[in-house]
Protein backbone atom coordinates (compact mmCIF):
# COMPACT_ATOMS: atom_id res chain seq x y z
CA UNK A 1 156.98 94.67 -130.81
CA UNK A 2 155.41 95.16 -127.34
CA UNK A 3 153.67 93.19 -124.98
CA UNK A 4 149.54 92.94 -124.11
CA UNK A 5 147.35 90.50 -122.04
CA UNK A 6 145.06 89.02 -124.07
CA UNK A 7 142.43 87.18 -121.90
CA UNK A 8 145.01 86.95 -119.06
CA UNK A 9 147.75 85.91 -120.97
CA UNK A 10 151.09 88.01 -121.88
CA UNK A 11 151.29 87.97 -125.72
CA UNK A 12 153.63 89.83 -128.18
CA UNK A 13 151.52 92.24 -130.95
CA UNK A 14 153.56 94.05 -133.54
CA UNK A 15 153.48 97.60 -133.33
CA UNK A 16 151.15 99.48 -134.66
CA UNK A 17 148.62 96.50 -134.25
CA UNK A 18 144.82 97.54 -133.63
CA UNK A 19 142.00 95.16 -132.42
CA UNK A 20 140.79 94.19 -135.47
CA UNK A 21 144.57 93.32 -137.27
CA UNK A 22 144.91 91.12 -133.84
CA UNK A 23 141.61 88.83 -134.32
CA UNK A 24 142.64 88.37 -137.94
CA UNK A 25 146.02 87.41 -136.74
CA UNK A 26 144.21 84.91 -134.31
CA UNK A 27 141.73 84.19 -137.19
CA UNK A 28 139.00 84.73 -134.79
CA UNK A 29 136.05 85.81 -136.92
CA UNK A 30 134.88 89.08 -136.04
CA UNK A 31 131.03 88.62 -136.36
CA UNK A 32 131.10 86.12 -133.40
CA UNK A 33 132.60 88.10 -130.62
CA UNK A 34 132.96 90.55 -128.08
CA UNK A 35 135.75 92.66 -127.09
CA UNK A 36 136.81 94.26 -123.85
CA UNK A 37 139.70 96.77 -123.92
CA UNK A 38 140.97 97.81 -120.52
CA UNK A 39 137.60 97.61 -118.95
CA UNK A 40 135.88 99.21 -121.84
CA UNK A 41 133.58 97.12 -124.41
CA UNK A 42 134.10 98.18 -127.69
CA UNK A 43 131.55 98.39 -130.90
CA UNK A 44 132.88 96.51 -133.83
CA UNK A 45 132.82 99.43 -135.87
CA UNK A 46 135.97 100.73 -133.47
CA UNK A 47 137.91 97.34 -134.17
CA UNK A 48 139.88 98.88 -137.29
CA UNK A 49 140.94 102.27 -135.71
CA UNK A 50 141.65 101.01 -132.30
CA UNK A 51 145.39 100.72 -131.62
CA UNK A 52 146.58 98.08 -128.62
CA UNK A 53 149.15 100.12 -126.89
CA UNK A 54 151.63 98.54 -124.64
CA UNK A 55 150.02 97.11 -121.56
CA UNK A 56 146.80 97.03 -122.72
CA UNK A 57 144.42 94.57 -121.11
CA UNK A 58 142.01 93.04 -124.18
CA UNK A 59 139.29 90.22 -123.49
CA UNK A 60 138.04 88.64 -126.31
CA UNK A 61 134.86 86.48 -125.68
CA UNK A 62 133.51 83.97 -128.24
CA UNK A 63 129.71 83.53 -128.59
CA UNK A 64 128.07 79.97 -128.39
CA UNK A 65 125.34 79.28 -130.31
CA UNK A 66 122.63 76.49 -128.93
CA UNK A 67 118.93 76.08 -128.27
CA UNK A 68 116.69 74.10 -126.42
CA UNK A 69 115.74 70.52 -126.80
């Protein structure tokens, strides 16, 4: 186990974790996100073979759906 920031928090990811194992773990749902990995917005397609190495800085941002009334 090593240590990330995930949206400016330290948090513990086991190793060998990659971006898409970690928003399972947080059972974020992919489809509704964006994610920043040390400065560096990833496609989704990337999530499964990108491995969070020690350090790394992710941002995960959710999106909001709305409209006008």
């Amino acid at each position: 186990m090593y240590e990330i920031v995930l949206n400016g928090e330290t948090r513990g990811v086991a190793e060998g974790s990659t971006v898409l194992s970690l928003l399972n773990e947080l059972g974020i749902p992919a489809e509704r996100v964006a994610v920043e990995l040390d400065r560096v917005i990833l496609k989704p397609a990337a999530w499964g073979e990108t491995p969070l190495e020690p350090g790394a800085r992710l941002e995960i941002v959710h999106f909001v759906g709305g409209g006008l009334r």
